[in-house]
PDB file of N, CA and C in Angstrom:
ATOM      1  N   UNK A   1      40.708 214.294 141.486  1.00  0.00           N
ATOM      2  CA  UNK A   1      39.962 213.540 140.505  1.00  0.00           C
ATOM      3  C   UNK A   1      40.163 212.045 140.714  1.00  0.00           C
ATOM      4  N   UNK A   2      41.437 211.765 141.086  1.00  0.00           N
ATOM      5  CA  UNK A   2      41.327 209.954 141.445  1.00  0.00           C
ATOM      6  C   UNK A   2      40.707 209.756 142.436  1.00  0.00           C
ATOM      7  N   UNK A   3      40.545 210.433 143.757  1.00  0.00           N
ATOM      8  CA  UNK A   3      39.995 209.855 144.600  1.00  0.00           C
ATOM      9  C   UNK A   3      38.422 210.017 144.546  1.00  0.00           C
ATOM     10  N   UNK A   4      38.124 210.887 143.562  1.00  0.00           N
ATOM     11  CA  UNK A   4      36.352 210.637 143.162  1.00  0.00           C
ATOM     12  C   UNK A   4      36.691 209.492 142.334  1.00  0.00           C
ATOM     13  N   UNK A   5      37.038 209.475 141.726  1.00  0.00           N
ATOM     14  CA  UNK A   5      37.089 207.919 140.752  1.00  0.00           C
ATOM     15  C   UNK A   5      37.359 206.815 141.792  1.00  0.00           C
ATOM     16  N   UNK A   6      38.184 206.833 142.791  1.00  0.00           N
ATOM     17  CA  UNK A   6      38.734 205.622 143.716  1.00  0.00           C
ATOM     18  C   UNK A   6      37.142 205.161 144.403  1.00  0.00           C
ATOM     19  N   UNK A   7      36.515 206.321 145.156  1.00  0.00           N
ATOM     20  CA  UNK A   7      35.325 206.371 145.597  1.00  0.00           C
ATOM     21  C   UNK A   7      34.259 205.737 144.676  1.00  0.00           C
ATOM     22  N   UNK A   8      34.003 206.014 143.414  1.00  0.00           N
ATOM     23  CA  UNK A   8      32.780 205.752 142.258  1.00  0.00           C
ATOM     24  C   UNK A   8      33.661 204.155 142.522  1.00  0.00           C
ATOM     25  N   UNK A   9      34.468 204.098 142.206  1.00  0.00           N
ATOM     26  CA  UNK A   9      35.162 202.549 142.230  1.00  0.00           C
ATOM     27  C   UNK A   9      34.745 201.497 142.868  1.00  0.00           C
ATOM     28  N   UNK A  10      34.945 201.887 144.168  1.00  0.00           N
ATOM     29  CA  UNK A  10      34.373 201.238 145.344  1.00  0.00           C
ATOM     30  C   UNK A  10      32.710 201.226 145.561  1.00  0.00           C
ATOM     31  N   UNK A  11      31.965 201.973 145.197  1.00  0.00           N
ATOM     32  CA  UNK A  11      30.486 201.502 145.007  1.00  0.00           C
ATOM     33  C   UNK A  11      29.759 202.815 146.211  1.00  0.00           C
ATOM     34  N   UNK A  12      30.356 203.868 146.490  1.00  0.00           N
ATOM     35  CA  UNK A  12      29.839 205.162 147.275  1.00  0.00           C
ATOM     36  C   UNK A  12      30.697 206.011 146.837  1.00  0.00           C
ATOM     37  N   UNK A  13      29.340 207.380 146.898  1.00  0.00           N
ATOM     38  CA  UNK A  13      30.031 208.611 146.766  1.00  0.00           C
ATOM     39  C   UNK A  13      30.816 209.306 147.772  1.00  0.00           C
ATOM     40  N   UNK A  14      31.226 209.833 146.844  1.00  0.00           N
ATOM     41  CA  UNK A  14      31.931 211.012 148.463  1.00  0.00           C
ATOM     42  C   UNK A  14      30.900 211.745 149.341  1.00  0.00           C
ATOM     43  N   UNK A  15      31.185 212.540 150.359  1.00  0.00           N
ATOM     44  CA  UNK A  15      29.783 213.305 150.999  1.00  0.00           C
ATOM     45  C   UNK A  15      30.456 214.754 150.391  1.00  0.00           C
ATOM     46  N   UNK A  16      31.118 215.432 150.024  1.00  0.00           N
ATOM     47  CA  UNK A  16      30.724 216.390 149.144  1.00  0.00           C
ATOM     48  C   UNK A  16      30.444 216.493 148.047  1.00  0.00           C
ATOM     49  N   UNK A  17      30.383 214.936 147.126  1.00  0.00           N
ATOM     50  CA  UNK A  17      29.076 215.289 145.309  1.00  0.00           C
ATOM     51  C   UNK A  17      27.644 214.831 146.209  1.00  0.00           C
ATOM     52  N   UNK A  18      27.573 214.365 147.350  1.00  0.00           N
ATOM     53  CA  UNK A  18      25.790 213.748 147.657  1.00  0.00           C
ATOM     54  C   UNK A  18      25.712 215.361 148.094  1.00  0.00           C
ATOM     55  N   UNK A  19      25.994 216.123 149.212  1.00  0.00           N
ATOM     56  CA  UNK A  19      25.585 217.566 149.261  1.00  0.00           C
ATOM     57  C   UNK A  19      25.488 218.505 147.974  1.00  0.00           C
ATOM     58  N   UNK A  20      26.257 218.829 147.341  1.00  0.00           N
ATOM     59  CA  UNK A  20      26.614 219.701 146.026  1.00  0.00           C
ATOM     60  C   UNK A  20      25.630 219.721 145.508  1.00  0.00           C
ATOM     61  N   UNK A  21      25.007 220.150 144.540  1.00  0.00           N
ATOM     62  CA  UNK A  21      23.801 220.043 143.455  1.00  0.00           C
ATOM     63  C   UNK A  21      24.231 218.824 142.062  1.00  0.00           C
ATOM     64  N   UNK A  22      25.133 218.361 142.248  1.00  0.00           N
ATOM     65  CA  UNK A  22      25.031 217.508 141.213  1.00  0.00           C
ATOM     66  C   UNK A  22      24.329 215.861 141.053  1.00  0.00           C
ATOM     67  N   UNK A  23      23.969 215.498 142.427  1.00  0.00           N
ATOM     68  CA  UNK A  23      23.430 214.548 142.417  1.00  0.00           C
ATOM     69  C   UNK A  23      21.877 215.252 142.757  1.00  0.00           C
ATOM     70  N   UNK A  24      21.241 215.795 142.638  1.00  0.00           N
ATOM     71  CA  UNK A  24      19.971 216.624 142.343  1.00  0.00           C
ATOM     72  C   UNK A  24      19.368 216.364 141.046  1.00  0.00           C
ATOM     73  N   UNK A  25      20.622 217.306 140.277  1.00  0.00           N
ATOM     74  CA  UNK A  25      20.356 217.773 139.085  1.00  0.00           C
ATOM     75  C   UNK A  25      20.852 216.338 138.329  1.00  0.00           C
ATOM     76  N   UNK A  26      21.417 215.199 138.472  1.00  0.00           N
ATOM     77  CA  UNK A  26      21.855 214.143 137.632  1.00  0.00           C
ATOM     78  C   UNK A  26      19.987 213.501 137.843  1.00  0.00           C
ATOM     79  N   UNK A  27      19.961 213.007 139.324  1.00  0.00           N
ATOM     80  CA  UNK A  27      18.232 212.794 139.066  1.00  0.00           C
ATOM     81  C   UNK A  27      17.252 213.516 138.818  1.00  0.00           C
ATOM     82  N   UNK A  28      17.435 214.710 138.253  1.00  0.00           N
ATOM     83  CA  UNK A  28      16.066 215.198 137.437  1.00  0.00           C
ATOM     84  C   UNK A  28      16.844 214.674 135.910  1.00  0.00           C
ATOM     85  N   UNK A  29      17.874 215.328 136.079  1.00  0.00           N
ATOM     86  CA  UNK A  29      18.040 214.981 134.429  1.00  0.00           C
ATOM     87  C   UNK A  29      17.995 213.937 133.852  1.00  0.00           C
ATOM     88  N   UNK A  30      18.529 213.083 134.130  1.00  0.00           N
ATOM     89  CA  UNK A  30      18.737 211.333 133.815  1.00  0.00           C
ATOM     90  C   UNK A  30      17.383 210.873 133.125  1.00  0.00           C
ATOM     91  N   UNK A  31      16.343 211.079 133.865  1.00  0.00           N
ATOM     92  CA  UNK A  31      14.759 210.793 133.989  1.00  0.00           C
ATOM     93  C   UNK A  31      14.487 212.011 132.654  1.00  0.00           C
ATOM     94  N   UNK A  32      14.967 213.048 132.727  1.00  0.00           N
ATOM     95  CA  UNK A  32      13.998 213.409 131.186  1.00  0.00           C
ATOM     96  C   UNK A  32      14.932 213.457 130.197  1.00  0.00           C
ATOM     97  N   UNK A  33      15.884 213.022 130.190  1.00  0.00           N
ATOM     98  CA  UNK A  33      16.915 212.826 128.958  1.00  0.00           C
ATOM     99  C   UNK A  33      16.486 211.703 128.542  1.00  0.00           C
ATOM    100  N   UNK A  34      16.393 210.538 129.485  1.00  0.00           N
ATOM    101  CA  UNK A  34      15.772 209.246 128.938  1.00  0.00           C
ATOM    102  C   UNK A  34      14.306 209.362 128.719  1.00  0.00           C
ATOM    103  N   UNK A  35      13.595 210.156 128.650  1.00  0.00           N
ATOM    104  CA  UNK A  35      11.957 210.499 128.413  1.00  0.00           C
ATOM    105  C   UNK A  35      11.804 211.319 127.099  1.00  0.00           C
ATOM    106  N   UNK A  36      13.000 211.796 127.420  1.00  0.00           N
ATOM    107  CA  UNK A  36      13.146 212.882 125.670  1.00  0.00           C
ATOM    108  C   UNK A  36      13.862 212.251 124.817  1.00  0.00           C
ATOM    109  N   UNK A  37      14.667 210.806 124.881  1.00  0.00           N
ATOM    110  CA  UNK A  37      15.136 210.158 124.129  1.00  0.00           C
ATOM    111  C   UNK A  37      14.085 209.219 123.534  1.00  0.00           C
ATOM    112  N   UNK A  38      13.333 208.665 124.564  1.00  0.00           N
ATOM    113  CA  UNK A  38      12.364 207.853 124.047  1.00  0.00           C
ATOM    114  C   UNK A  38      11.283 208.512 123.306  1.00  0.00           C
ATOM    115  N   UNK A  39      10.609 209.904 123.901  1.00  0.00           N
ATOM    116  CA  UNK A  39       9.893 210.886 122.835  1.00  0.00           C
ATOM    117  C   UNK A  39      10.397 211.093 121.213  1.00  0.00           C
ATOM    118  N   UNK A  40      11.447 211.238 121.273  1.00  0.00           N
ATOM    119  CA  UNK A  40      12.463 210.975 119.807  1.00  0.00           C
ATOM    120  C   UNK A  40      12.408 209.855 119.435  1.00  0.00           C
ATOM    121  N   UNK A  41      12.229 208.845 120.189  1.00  0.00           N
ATOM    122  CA  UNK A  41      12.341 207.254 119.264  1.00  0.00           C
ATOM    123  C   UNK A  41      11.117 207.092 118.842  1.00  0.00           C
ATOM    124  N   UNK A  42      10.196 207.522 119.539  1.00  0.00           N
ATOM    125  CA  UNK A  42       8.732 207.217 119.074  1.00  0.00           C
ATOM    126  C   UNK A  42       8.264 207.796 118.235  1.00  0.00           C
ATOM    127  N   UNK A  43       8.604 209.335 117.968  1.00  0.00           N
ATOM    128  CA  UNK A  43       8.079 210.155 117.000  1.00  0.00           C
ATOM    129  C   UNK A  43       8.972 209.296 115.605  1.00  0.00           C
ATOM    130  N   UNK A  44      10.196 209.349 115.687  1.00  0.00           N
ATOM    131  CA  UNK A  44      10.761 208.787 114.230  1.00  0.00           C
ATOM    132  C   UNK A  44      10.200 207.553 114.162  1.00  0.00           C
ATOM    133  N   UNK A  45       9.928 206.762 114.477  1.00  0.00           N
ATOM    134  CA  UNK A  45       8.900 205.291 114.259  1.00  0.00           C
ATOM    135  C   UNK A  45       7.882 205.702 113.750  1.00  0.00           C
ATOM    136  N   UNK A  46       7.133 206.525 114.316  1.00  0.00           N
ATOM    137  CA  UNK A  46       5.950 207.198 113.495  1.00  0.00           C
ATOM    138  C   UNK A  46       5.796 207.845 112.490  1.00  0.00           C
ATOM    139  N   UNK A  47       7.074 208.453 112.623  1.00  0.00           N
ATOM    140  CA  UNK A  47       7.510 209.151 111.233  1.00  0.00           C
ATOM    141  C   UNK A  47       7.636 208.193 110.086  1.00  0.00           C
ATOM    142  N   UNK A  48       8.731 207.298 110.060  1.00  0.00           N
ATOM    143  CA  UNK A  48       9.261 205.984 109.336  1.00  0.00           C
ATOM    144  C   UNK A  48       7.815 205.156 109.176  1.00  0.00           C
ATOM    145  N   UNK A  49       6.992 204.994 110.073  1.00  0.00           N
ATOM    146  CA  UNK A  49       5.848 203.960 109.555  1.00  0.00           C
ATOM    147  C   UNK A  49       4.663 204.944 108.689  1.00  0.00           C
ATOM    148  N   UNK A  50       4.871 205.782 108.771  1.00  0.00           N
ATOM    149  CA  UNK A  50       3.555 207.115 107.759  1.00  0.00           C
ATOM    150  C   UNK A  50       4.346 206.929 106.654  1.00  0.00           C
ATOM    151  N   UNK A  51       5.773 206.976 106.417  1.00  0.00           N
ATOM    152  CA  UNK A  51       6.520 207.281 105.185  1.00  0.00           C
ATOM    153  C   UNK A  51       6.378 206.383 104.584  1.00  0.00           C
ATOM    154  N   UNK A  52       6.590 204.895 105.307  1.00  0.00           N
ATOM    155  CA  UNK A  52       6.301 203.226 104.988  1.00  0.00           C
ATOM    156  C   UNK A  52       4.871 203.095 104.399  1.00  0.00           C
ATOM    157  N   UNK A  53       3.844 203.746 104.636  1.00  0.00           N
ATOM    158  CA  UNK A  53       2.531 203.175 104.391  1.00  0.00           C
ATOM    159  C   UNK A  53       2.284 204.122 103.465  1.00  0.00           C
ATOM    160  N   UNK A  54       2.972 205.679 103.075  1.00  0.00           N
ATOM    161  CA  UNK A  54       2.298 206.243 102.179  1.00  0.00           C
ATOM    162  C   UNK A  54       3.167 205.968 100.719  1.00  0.00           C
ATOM    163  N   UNK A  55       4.217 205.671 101.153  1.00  0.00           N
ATOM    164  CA  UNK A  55       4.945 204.624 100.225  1.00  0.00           C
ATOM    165  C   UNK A  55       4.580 203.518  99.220  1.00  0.00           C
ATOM    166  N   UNK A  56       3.857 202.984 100.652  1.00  0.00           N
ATOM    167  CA  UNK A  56       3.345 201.679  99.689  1.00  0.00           C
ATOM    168  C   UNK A  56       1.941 202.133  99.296  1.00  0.00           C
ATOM    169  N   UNK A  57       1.572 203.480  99.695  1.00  0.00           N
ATOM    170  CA  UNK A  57       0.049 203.443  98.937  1.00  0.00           C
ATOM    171  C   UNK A  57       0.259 203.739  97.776  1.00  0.00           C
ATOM    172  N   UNK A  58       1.584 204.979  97.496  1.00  0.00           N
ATOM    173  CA  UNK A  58       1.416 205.315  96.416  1.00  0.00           C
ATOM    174  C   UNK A  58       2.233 204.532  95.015  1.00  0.00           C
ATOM    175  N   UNK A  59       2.768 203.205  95.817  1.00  0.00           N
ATOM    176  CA  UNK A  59       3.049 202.544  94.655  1.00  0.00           C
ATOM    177  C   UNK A  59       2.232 201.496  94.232  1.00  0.00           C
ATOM    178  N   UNK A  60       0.966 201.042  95.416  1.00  0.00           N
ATOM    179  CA  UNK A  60       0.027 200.393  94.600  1.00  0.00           C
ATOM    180  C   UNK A  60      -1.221 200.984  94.202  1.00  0.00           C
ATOM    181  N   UNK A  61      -0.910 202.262  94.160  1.00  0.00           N
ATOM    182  CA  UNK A  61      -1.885 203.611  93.256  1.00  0.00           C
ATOM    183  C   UNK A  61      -1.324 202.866  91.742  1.00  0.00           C
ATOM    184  N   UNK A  62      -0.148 203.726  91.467  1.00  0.00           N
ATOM    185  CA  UNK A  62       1.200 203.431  90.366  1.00  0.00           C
ATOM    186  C   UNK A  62       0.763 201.752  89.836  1.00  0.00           C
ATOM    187  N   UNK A  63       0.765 200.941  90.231  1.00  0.00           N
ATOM    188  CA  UNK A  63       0.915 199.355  89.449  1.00  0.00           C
ATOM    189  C   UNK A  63      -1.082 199.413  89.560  1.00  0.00           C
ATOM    190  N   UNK A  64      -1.554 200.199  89.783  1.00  0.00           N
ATOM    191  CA  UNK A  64      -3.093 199.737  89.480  1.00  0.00           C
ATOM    192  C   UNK A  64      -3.577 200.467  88.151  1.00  0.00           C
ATOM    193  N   UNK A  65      -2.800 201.968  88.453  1.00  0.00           N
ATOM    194  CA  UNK A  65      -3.384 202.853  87.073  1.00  0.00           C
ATOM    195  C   UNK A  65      -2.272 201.829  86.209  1.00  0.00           C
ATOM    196  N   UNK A  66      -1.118 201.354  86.281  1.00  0.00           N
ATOM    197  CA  UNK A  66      -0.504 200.609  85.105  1.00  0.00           C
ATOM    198  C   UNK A  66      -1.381 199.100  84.357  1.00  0.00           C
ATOM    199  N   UNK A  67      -1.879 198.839  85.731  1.00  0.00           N
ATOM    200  CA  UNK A  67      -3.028 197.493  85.136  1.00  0.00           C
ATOM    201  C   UNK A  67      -4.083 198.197  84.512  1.00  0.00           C
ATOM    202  N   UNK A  68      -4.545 199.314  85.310  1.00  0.00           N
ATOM    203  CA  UNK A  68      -5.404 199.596  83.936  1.00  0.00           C
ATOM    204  C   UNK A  68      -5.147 200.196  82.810  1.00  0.00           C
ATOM    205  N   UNK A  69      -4.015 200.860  82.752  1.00  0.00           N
ATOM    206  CA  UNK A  69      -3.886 200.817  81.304  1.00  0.00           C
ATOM    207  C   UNK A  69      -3.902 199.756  80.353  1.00  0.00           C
ATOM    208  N   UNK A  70      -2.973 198.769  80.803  1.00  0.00           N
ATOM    209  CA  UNK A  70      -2.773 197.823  80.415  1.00  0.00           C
ATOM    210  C   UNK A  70      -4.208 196.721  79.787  1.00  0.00           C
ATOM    211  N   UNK A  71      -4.589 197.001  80.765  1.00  0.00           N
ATOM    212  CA  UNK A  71      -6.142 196.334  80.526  1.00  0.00           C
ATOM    213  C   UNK A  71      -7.323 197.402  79.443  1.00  0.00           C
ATOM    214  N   UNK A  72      -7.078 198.413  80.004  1.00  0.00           N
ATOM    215  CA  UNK A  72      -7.675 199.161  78.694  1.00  0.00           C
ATOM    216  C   UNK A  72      -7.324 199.098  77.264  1.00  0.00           C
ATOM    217  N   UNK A  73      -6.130 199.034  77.116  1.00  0.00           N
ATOM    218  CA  UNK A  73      -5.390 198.858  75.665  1.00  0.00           C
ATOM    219  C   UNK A  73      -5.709 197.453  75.366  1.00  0.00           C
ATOM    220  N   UNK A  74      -5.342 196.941  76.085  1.00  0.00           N
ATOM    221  CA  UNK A  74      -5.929 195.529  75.524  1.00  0.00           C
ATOM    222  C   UNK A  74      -7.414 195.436  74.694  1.00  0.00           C
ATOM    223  N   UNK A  75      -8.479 195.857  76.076  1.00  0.00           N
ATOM    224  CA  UNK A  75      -9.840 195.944  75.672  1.00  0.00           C
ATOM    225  C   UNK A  75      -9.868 197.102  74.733  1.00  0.00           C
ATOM    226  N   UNK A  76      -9.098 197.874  74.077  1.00  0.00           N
ATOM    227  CA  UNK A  76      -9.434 198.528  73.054  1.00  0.00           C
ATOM    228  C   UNK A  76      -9.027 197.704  71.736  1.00  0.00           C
ATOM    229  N   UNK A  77      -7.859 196.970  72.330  1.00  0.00           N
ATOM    230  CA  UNK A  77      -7.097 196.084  70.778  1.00  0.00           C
ATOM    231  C   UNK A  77      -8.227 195.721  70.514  1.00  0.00           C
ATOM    232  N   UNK A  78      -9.137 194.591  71.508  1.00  0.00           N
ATOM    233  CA  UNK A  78      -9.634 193.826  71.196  1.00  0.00           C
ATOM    234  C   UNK A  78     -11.074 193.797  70.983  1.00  0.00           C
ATOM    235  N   UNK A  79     -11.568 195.079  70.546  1.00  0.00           N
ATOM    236  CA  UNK A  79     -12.821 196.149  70.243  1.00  0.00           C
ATOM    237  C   UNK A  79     -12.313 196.126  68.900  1.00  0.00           C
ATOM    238  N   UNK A  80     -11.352 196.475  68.564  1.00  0.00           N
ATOM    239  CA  UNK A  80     -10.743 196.930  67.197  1.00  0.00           C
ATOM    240  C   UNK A  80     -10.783 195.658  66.750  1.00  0.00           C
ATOM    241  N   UNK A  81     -10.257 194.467  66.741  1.00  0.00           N
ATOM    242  CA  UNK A  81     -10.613 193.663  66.248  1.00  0.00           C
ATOM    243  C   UNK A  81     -12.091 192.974  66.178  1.00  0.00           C
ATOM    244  N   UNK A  82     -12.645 193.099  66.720  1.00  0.00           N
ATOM    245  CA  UNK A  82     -14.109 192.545  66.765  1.00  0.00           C
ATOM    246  C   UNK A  82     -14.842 193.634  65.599  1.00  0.00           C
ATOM    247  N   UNK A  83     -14.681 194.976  65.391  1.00  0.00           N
ATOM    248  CA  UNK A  83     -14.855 196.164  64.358  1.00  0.00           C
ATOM    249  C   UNK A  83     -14.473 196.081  63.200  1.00  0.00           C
ATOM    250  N   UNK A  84     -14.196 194.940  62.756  1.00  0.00           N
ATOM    251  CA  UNK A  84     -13.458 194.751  61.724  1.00  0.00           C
ATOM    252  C   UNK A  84     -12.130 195.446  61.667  1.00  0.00           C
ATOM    253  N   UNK A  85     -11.497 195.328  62.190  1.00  0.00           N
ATOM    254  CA  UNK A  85      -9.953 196.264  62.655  1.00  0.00           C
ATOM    255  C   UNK A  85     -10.973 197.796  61.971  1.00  0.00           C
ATOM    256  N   UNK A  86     -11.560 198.186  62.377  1.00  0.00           N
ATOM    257  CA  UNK A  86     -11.763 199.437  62.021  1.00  0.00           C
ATOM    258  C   UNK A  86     -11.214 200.759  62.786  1.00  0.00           C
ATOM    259  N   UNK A  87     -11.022 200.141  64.348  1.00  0.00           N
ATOM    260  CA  UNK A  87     -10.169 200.877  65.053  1.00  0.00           C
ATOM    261  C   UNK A  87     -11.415 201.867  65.231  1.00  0.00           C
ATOM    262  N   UNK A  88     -10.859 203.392  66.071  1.00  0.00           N
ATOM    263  CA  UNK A  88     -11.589 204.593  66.412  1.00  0.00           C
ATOM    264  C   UNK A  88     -11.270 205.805  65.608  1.00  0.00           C
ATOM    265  N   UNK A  89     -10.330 205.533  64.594  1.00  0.00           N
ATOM    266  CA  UNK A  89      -9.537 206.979  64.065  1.00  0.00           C
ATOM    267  C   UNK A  89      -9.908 206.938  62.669  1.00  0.00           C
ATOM    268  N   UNK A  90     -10.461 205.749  62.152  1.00  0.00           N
ATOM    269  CA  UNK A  90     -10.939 205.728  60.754  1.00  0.00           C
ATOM    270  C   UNK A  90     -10.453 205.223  59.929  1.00  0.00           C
ATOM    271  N   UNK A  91      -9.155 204.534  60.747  1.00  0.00           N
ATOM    272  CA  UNK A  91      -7.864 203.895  59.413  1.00  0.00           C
ATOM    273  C   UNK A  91      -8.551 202.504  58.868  1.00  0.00           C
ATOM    274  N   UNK A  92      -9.681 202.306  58.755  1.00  0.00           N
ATOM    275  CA  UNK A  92     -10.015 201.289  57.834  1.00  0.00           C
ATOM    276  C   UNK A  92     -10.816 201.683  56.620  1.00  0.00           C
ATOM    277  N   UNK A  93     -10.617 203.124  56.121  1.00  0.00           N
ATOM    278  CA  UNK A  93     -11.077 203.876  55.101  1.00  0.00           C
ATOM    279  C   UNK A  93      -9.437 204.409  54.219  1.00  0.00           C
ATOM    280  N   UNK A  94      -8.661 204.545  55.214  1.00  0.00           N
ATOM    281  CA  UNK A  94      -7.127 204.961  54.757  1.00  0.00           C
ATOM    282  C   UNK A  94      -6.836 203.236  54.489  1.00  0.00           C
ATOM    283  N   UNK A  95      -7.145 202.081  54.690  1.00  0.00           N
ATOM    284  CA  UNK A  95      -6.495 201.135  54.215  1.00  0.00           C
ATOM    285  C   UNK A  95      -7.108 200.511  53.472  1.00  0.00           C
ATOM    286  N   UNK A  96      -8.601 200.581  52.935  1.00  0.00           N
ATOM    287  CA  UNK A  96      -9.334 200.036  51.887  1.00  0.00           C
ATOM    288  C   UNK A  96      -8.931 200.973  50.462  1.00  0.00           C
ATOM    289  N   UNK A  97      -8.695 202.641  50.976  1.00  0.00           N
ATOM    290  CA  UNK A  97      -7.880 203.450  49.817  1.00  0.00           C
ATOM    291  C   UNK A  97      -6.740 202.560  49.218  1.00  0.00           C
ATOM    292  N   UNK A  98      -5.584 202.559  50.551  1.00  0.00           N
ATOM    293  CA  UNK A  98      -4.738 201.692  49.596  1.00  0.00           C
ATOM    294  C   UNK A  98      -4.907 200.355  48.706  1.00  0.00           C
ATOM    295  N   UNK A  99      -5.715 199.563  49.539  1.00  0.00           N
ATOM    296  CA  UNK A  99      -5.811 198.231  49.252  1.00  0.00           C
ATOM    297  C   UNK A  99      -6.135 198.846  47.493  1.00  0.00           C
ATOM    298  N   UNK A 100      -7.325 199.625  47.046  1.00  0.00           N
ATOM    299  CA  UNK A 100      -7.936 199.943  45.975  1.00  0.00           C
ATOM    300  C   UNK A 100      -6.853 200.335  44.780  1.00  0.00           C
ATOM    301  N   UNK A 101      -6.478 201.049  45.358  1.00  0.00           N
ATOM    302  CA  UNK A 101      -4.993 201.565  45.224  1.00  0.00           C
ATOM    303  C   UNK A 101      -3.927 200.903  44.031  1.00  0.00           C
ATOM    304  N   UNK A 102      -4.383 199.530  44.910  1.00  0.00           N
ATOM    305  CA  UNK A 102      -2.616 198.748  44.342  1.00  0.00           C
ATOM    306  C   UNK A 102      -3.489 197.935  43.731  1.00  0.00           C
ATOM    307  N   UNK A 103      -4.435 197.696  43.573  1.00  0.00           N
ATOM    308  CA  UNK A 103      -5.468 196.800  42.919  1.00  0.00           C
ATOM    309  C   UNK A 103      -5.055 197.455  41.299  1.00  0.00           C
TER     310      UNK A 103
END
């Protein structure tokens, strides 16, 4: 084992790992380990940017139905006031009772 290490050291292999199958099989593998690593980096980027964008769709879904509520209630306050506060439920018949009431 040191003198494969002494050898890798010095900048050449030995001539029995260049015969053997391991310098074969290191260049097929090398090439699709790094092809299947990068296949993995790309899919999770793609993954992470779909999650990123459906993210942000569905939180400016969320703050639009909140503006419109917001904006609806308003434009209903402000229906009700123009109605003589009569509102939609009838409570300006329940508050002319009282008013009569305490009269």
């Amino acid at each position: 084992m040191s003198s494969l290490f002494f050898h890798i050291k010095k900048g050449f292999l030995p001539e029995n790992l260049t015969t053997s199958y391991a310098m074969p099989i290191l260049l097929i593998l090398l090439p699709l380990l790094l092809t299947l690593f990068a296949l993995i980096n790309f899919t999770l980027y793609v993954i992470e940017f779909a999650f990123t964008s459906i993210t942000i769709f569905i939180t400016l879904i969320f703050v639009l139905l909140l503006l419109l509520l917001h904006l609806s209630s308003f434009f209903l306050g402000f229906c009700s006031l123009l109605l003589n506060n009569s509102g939609f439920t009838g409570s300006c018949k329940a508050s002319n009772h009282r008013i009569s009431t305490w009269r």
